[in-house]
N, C-alpha and C. Protein backbone atom coordinates (compact mmCIF):
# COMPACT_ATOMS: atom_id res chain seq x y z
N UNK A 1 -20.13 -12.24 -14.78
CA UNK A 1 -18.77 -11.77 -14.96
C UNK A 1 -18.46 -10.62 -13.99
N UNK A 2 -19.35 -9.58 -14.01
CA UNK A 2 -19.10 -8.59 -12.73
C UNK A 2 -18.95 -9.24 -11.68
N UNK A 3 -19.74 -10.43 -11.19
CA UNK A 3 -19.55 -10.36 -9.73
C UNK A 3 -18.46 -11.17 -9.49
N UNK A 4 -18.03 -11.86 -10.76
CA UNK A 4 -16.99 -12.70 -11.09
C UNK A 4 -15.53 -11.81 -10.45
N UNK A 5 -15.32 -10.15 -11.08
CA UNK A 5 -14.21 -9.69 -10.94
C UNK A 5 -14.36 -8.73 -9.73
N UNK A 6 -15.48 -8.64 -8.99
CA UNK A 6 -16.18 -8.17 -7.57
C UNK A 6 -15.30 -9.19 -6.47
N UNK A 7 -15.31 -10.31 -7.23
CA UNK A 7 -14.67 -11.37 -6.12
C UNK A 7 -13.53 -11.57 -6.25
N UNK A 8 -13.22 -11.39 -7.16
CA UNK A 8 -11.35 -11.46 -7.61
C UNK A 8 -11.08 -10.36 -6.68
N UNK A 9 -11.52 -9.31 -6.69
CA UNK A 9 -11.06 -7.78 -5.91
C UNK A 9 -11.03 -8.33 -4.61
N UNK A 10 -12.02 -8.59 -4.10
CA UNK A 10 -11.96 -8.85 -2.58
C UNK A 10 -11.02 -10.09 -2.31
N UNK A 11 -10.50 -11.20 -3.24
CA UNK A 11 -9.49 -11.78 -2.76
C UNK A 11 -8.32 -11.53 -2.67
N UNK A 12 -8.07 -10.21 -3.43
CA UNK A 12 -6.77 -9.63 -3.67
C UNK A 12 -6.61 -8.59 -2.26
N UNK A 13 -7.73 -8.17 -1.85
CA UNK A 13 -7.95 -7.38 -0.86
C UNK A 13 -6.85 -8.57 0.69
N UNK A 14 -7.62 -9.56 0.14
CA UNK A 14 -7.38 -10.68 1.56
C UNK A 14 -5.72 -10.65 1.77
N UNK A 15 -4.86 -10.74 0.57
CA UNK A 15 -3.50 -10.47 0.48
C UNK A 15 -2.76 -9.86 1.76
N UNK A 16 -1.39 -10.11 2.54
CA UNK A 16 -0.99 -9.15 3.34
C UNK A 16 -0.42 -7.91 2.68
N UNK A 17 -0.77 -6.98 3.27
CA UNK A 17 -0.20 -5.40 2.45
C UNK A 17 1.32 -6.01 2.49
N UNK A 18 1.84 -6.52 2.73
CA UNK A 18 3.63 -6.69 2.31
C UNK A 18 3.66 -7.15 0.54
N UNK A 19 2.63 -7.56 0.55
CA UNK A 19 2.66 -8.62 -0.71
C UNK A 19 2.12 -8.11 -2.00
N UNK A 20 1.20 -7.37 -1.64
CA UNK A 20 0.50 -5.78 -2.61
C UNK A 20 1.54 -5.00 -3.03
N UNK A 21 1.26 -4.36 -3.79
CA UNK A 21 1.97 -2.94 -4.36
C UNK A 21 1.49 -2.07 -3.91
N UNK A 22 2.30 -0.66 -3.60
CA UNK A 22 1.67 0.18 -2.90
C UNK A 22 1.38 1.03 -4.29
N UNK A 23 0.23 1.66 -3.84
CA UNK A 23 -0.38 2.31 -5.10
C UNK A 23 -0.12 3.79 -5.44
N UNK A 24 0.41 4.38 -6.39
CA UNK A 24 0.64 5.67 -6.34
C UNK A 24 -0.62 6.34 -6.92
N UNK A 25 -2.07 6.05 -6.58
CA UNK A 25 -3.34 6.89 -6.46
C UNK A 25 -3.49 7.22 -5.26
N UNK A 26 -4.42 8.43 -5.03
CA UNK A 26 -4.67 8.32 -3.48
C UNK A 26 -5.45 7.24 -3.39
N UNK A 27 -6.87 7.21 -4.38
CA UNK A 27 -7.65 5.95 -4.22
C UNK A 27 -6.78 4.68 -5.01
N UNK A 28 -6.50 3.56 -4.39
CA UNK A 28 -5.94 2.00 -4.77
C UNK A 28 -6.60 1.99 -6.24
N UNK A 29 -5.78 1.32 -6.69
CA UNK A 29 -6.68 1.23 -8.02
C UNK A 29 -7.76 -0.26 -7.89
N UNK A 30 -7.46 -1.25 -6.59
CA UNK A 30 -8.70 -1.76 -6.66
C UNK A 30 -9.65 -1.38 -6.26
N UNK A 31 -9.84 -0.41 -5.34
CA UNK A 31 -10.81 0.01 -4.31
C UNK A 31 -11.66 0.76 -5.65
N UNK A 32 -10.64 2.10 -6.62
CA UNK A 32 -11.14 2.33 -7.14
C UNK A 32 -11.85 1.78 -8.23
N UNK A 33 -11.51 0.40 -9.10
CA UNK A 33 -12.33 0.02 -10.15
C UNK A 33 -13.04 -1.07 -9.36
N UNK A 34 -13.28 -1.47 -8.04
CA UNK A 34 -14.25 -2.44 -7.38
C UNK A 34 -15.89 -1.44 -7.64
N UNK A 35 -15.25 -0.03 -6.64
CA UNK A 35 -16.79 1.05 -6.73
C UNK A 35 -16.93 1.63 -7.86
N UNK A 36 -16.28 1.55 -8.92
CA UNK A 36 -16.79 2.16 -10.07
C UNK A 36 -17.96 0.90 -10.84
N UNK A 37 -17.19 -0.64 -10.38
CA UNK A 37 -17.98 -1.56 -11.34
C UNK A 37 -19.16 -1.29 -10.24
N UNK A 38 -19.77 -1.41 -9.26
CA UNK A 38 -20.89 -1.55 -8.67
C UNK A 38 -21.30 -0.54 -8.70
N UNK A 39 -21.04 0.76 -9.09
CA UNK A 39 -21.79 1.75 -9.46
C UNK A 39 -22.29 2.14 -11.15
N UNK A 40 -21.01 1.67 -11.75
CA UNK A 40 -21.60 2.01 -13.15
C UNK A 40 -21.54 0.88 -14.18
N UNK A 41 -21.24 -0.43 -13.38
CA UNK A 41 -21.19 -1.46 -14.28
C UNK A 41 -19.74 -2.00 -14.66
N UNK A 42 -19.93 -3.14 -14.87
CA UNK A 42 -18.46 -3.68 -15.48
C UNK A 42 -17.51 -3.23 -16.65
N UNK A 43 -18.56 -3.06 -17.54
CA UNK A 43 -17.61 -2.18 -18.81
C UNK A 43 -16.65 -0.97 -18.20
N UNK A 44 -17.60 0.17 -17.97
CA UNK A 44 -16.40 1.04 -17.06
C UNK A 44 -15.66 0.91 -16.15
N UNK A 45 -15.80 -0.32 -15.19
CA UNK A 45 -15.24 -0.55 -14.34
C UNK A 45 -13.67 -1.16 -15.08
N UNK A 46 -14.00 -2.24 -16.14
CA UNK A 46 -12.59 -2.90 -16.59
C UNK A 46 -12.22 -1.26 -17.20
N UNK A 47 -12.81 -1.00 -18.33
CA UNK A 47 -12.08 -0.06 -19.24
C UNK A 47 -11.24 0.97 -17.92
N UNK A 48 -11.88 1.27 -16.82
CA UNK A 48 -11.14 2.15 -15.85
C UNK A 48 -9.86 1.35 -15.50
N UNK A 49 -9.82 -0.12 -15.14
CA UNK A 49 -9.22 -0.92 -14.66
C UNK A 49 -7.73 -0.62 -16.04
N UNK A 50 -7.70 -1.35 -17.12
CA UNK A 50 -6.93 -0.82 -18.46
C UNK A 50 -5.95 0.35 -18.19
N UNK A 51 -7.18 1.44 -17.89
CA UNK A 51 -6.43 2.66 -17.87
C UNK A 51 -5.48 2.56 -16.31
N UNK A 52 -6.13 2.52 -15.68
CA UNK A 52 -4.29 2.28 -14.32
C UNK A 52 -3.81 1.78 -14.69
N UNK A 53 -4.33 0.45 -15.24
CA UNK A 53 -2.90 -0.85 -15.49
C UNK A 53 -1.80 0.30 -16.65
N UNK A 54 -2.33 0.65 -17.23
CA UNK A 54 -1.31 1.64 -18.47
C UNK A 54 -0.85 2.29 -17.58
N UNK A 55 -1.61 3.06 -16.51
CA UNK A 55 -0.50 4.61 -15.85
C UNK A 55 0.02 3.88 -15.13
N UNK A 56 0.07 3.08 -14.44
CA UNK A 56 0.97 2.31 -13.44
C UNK A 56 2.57 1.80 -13.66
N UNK A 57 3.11 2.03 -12.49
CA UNK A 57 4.11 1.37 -12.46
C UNK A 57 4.50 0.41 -13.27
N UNK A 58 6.11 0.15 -13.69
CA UNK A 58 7.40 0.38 -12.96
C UNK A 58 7.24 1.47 -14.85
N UNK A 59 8.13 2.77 -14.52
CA UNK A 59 8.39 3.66 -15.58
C UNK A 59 7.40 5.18 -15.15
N UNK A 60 7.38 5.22 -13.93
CA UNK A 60 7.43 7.27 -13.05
C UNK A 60 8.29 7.48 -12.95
N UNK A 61 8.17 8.51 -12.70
CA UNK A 61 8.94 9.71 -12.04
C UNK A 61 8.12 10.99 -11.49
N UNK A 62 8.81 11.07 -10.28
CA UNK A 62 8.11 12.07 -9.05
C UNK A 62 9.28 13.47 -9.20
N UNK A 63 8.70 14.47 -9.12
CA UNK A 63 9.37 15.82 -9.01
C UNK A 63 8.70 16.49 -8.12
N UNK A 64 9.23 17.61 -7.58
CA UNK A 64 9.11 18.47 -7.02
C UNK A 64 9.09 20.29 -8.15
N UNK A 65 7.72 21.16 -7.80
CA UNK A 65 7.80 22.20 -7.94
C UNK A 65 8.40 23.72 -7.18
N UNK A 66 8.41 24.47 -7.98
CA UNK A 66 9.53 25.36 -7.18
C UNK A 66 8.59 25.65 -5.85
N UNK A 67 7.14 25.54 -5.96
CA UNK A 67 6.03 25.88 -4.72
C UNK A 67 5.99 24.31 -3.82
N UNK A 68 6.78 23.57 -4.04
CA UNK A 68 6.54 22.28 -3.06
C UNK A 68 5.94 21.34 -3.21
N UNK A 69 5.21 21.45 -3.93
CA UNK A 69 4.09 20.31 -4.37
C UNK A 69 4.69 19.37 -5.12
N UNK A 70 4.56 17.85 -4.97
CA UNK A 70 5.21 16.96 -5.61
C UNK A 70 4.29 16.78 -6.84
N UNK A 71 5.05 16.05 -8.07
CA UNK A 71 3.41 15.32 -8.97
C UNK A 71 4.74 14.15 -9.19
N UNK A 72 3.71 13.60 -9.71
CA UNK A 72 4.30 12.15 -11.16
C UNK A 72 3.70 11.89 -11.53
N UNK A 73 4.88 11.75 -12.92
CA UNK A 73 4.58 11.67 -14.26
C UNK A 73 4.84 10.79 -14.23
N UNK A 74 3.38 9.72 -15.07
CA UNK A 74 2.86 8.64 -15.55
C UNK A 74 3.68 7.83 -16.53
N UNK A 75 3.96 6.43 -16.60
CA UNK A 75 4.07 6.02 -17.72
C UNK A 75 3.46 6.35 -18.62
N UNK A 76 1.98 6.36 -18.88
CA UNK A 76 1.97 7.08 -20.51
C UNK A 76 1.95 8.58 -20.41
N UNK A 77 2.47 8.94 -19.94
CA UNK A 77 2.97 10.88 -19.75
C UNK A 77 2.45 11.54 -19.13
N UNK A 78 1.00 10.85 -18.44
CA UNK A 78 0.18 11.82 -17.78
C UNK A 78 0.82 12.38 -16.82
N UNK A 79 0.61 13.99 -15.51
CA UNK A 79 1.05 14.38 -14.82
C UNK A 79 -0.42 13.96 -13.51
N UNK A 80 -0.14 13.55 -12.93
CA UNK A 80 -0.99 14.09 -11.19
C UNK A 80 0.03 14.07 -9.99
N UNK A 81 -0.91 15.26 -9.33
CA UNK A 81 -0.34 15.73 -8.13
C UNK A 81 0.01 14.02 -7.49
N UNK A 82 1.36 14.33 -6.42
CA UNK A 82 1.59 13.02 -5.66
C UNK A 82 0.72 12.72 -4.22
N UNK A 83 0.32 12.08 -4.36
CA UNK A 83 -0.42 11.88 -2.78
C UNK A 83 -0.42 10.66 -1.78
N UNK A 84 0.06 10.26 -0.50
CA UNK A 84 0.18 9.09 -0.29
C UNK A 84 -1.17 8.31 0.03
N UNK A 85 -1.20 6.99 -0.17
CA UNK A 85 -2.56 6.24 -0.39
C UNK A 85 -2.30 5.94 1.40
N UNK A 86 -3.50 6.09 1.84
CA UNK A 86 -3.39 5.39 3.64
C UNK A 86 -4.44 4.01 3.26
N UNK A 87 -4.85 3.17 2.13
CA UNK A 87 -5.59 2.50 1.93
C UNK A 87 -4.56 0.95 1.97
């Protein structure tokens, strides 16, 4: 089953970036739950996987602080700083 969703990742990878979503992590959320499953296993890897699918898109919102720094706020309420993904 891991290497099962190891390979799903890398076919999604094959995709043209037009056709992807752009990710509001700095790390992608596949890149990130691909190296989490080959480092700590599939369980954390999906349960990590769960948790983006929840903070993810469509239902942010991006603000600005009075010091400049952007964040957005998560569909389920969380706050992180904004950062653009170059992935």
């Amino acid at each position: 089953m891991k290497y099962l969703l190891l390979i799903i990742i890398r076919m999604y990878w094959l995709l043209p970036k037009g056709r992807r979503r752009e990710c509001l992590f700095k790390e992608s959320c596949s890149h990130y739950v691909f190296a989490l499953i080959k480092s700590k296993g599939l369980k954390k890897g999906f349960k990590a996987l769960l948790l983006r699918l929840k903070q993810c898109r469509p239902g942010y919102y991006t603000f600005k602080t009075e010091d400049g720094k952007e964040w957005i706020l998560l569909k389920d309420k969380s706050i992180i700083e904004r950062t653009i993904s170059n992935v």
